[in-house]
N, C-alpha and C. Protein backbone atom coordinates (compact mmCIF):
# COMPACT_ATOMS: atom_id res chain seq x y z
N UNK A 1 -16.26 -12.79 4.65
CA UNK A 1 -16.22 -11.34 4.59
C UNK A 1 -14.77 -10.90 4.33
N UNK A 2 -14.59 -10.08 3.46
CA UNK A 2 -13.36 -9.69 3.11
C UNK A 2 -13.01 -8.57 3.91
N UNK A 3 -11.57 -9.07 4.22
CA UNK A 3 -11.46 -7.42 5.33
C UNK A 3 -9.75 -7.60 5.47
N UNK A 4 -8.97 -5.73 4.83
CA UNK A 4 -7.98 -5.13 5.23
C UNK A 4 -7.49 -4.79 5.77
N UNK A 5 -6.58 -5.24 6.55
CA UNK A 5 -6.31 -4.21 8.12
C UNK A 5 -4.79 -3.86 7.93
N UNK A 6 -4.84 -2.89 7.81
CA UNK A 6 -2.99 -1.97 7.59
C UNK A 6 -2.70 -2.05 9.00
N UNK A 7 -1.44 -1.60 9.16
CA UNK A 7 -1.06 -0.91 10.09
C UNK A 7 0.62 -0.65 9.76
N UNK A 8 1.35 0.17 10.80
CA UNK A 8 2.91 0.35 10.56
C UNK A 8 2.94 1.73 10.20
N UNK A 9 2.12 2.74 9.90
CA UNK A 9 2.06 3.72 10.15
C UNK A 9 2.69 4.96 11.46
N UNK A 10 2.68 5.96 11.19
CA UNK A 10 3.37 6.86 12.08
C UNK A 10 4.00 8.29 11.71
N UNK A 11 4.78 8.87 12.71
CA UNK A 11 5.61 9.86 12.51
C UNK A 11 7.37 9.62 12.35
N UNK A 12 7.44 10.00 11.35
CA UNK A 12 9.31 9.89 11.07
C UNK A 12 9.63 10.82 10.26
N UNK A 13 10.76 11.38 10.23
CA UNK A 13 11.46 12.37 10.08
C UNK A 13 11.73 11.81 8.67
N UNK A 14 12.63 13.38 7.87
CA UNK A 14 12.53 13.16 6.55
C UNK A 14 13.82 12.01 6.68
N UNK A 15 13.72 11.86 5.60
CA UNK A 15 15.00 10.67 5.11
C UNK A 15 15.00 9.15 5.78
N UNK A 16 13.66 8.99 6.55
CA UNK A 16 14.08 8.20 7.56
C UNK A 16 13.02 6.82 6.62
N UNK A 17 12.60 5.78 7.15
CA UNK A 17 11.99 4.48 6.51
C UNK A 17 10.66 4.15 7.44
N UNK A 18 9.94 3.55 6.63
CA UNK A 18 8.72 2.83 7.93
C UNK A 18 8.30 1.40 6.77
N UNK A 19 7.84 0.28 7.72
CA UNK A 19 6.95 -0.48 6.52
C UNK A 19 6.01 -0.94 6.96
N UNK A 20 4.59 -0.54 6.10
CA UNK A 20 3.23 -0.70 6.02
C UNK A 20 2.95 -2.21 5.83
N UNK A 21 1.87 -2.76 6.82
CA UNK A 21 1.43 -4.10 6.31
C UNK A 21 0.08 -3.79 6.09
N UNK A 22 -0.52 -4.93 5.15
CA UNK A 22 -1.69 -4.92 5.08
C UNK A 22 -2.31 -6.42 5.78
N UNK A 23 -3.21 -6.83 6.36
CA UNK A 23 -3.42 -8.47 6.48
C UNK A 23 -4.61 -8.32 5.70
N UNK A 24 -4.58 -9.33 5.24
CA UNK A 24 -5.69 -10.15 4.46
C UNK A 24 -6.56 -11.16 4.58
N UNK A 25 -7.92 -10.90 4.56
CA UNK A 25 -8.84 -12.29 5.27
C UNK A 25 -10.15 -11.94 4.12
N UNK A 26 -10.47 -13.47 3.98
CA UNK A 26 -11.83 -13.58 3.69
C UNK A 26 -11.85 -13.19 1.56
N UNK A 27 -10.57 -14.06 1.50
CA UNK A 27 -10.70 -14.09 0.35
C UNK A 27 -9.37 -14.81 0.10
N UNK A 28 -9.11 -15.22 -1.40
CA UNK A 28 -7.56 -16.56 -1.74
C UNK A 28 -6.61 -15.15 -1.99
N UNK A 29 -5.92 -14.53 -1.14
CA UNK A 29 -5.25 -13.52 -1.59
C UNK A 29 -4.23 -13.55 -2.97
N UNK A 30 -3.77 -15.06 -2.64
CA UNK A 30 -2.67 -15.62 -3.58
C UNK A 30 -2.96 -14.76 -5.10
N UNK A 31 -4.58 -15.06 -5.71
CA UNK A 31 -4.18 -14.69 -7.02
C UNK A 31 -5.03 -13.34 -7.01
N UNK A 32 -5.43 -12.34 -6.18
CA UNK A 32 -5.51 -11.51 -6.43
C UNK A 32 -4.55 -10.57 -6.48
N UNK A 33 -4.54 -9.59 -7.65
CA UNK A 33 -3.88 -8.34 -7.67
C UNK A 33 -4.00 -6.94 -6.46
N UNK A 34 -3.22 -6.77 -6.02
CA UNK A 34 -3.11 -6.11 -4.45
C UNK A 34 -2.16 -4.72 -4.83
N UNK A 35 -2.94 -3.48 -4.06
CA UNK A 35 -2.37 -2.20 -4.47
C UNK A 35 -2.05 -1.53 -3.02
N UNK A 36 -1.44 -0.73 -2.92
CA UNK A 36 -1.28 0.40 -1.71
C UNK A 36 -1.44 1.83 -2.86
N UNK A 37 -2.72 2.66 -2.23
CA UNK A 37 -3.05 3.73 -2.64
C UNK A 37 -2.74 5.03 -1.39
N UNK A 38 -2.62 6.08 -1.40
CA UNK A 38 -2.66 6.92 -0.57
C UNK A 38 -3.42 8.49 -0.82
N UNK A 39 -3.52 9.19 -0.17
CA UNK A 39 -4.65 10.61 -0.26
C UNK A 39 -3.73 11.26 1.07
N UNK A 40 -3.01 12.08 0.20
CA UNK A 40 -2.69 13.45 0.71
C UNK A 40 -3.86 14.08 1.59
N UNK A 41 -2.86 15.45 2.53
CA UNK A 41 -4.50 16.10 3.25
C UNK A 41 -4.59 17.39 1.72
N UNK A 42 -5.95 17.57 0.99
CA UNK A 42 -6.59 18.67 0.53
C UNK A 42 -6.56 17.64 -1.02
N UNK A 43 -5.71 16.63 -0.98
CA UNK A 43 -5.51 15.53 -2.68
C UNK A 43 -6.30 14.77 -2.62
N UNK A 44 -6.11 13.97 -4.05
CA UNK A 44 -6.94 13.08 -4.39
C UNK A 44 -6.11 11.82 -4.06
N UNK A 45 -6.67 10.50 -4.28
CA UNK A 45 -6.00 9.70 -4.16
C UNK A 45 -5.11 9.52 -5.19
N UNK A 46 -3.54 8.67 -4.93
CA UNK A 46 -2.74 8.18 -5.69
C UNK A 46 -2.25 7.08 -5.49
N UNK A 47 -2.62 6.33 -6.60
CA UNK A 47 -2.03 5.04 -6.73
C UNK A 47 -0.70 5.12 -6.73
N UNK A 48 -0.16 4.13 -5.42
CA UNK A 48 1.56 4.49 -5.16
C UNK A 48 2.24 3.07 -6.27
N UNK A 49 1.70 1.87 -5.32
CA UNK A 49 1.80 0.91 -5.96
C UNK A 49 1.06 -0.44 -6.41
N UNK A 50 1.70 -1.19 -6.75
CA UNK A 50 0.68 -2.61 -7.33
C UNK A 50 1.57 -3.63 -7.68
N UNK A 51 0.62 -4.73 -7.67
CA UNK A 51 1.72 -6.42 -7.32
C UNK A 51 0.40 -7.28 -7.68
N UNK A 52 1.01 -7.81 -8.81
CA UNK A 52 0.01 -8.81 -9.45
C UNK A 52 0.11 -10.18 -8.90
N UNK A 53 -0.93 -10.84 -8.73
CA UNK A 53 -1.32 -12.12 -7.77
C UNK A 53 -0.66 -13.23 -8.61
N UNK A 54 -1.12 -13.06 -9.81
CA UNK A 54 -0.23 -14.37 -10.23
C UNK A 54 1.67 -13.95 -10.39
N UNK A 55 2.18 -12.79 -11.23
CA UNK A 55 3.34 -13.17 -11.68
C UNK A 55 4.27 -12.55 -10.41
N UNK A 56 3.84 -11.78 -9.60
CA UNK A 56 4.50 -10.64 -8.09
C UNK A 56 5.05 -10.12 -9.29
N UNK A 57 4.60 -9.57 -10.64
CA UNK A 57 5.02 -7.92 -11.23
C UNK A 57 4.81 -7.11 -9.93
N UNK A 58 5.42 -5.88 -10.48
CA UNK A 58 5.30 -4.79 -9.50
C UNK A 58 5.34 -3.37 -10.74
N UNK A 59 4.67 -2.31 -10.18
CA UNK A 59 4.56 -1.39 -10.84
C UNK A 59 4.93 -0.10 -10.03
N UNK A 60 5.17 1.19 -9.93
CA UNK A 60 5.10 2.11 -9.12
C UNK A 60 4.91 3.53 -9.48
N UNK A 61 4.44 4.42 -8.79
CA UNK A 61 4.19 5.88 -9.15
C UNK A 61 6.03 6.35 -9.46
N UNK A 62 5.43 6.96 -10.12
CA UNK A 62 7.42 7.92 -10.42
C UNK A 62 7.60 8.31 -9.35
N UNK A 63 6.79 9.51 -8.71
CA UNK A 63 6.80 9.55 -7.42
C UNK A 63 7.45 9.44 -6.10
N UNK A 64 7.46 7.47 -6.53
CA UNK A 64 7.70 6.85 -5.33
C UNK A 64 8.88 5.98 -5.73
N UNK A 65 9.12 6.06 -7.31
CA UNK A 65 10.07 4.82 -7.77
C UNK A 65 11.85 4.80 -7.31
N UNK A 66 12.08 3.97 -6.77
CA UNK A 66 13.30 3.64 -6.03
C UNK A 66 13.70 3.88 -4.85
N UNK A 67 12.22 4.64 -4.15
CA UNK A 67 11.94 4.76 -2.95
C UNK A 67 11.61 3.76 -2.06
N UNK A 68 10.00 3.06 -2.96
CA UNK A 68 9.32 2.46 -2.36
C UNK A 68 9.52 1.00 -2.77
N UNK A 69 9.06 -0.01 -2.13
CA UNK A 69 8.91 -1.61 -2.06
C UNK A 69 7.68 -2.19 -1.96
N UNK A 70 7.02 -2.86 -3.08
CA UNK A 70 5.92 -3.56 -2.53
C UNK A 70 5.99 -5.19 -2.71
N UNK A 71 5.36 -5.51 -1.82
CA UNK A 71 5.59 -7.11 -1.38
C UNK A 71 4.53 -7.64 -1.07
N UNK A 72 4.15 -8.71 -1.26
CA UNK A 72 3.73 -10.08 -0.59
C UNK A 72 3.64 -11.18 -0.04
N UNK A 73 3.50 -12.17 0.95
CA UNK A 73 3.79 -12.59 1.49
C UNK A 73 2.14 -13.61 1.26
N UNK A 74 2.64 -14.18 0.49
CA UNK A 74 0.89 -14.61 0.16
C UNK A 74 0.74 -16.13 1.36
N UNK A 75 1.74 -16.99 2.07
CA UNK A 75 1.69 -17.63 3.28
C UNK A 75 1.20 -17.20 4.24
N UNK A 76 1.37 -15.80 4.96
CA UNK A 76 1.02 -14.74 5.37
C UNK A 76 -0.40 -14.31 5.10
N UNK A 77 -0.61 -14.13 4.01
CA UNK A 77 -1.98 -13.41 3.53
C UNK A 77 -1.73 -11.93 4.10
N UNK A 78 -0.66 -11.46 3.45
CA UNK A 78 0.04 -10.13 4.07
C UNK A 78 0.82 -9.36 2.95
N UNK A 79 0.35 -7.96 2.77
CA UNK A 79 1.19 -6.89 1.89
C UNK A 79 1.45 -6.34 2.49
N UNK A 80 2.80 -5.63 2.09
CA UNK A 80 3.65 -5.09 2.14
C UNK A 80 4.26 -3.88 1.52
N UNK A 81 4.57 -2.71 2.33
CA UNK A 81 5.34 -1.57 1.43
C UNK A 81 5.99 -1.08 2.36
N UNK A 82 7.44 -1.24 1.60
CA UNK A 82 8.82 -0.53 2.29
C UNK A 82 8.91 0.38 1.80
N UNK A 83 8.99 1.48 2.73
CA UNK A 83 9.09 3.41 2.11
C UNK A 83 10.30 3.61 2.63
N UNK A 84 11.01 3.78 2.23
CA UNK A 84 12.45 4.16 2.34
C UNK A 84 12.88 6.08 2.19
N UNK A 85 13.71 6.67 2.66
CA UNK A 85 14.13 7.79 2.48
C UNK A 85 13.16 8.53 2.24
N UNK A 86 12.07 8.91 3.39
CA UNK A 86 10.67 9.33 3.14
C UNK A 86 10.69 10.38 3.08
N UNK A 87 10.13 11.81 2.45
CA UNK A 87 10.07 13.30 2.17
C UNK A 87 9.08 13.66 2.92
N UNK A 88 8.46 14.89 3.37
CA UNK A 88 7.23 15.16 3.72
C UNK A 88 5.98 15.44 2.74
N UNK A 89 6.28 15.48 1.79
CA UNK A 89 4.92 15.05 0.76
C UNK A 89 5.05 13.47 0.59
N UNK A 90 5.38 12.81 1.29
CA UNK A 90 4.65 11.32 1.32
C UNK A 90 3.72 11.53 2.35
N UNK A 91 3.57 12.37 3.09
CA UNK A 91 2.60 12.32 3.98
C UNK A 91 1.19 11.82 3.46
N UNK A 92 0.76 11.09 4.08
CA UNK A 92 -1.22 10.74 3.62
C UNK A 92 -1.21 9.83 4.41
N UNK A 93 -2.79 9.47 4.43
CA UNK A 93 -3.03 8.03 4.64
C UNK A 93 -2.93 7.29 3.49
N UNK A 94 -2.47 6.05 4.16
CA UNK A 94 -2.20 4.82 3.46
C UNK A 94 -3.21 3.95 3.24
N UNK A 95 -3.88 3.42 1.86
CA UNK A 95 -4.62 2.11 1.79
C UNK A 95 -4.30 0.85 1.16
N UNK A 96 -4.24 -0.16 1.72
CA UNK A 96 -4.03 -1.08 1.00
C UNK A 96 -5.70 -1.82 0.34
N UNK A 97 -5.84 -1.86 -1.13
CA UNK A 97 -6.88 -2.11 -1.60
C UNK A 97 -6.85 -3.39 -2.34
N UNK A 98 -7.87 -3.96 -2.86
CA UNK A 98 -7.84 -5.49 -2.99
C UNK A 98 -8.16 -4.91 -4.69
N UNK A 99 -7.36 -5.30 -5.89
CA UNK A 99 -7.89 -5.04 -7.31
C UNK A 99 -8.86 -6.30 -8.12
N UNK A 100 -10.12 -6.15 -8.87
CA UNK A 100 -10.91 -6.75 -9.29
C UNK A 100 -10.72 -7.05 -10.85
N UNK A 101 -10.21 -7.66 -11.24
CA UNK A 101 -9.49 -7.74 -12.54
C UNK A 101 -10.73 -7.76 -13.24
N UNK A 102 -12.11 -8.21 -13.08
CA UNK A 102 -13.35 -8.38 -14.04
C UNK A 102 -14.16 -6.53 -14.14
N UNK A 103 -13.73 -6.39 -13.18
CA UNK A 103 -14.31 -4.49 -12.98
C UNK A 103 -13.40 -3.55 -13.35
N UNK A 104 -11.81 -4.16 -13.38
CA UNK A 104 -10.86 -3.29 -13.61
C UNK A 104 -11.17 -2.03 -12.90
N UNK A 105 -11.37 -2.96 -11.15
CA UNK A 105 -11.92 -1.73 -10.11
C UNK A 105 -11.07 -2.27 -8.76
N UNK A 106 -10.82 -1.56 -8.40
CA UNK A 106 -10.86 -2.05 -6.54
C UNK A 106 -12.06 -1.93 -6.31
N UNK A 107 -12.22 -2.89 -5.06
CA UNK A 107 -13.16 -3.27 -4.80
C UNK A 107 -13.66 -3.52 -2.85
N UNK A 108 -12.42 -3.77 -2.27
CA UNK A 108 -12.28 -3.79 -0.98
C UNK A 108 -11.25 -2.73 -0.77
N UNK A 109 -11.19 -1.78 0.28
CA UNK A 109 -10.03 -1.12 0.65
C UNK A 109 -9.95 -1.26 2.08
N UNK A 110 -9.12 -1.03 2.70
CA UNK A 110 -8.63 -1.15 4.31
C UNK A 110 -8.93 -0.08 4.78
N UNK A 111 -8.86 -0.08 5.80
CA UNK A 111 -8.90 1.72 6.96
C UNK A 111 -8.13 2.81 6.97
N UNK A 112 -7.19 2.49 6.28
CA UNK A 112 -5.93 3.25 6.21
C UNK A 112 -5.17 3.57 7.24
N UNK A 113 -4.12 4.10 7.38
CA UNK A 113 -3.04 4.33 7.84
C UNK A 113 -2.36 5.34 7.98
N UNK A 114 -2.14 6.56 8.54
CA UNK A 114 -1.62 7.44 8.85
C UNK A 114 0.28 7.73 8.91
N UNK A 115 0.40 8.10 7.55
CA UNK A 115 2.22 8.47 7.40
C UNK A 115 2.28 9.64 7.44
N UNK A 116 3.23 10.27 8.79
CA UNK A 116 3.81 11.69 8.89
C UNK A 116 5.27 11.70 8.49
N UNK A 117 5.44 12.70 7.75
CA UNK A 117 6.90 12.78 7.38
C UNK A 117 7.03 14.13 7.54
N UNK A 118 7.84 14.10 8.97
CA UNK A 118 7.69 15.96 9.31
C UNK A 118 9.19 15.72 10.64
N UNK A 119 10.01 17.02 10.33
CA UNK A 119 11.24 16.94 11.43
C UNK A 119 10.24 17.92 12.56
């Protein structure tokens, strides 16, 4: 059974950092492609970032670019995102989702995670 579990979530003030894990079970994480998505309160979701299983490319929302960090730790079976110098529209929950390269879908997502960015 495949299953996401985030956590590292919270409240922090603007400018300040947090980092999100995801764990990973019940699948070879190594060569899957692995994303952190998030959903504002009243938004849709946005793909923040992504980290391809075979080459660790990395991609990121403008958004978030030179903000954010995404990582893997595929020994671990563990992702990763370092949010650095956080604003209060990063606020959302956080998902870390598993990508299906044959559906060009996600396919598993986690529970998400709760980021406040508020003084």
């Amino acid at each position: 059974e495949v299953q996401l579990v985030e956590s590292g979530g919270g409240l922090v003030q603007p400018g300040g950092s947090l980092r999100l894990s995801c764990a990973a079970s019940g699948f070879t994480f190594s060569i899957y492609d692995m994303s952190w998505v998030r959903q504002a309160p009243g938004k849709g979701l946005e793909r923040v970032s992504f980290i391809y299983g075979g080459t660790g490319t990395t991609n990121y929302a403008d958004s978030v670019k030179g903000r954010f960090t995404i990582s893997r730790d595929n020994a671990k079976n563990t992702l990763y995102l370092q949010m650095n110098n956080l604003k209060p529209e990063d606020t959302a929950v956080y998902y870390c989702a598993k990508f299906e390269t044959g559906w060009q879908a996600f396919d598993y997502w986690g529970q998400g995670t709760q980021v406040t960015v508020s003084s």
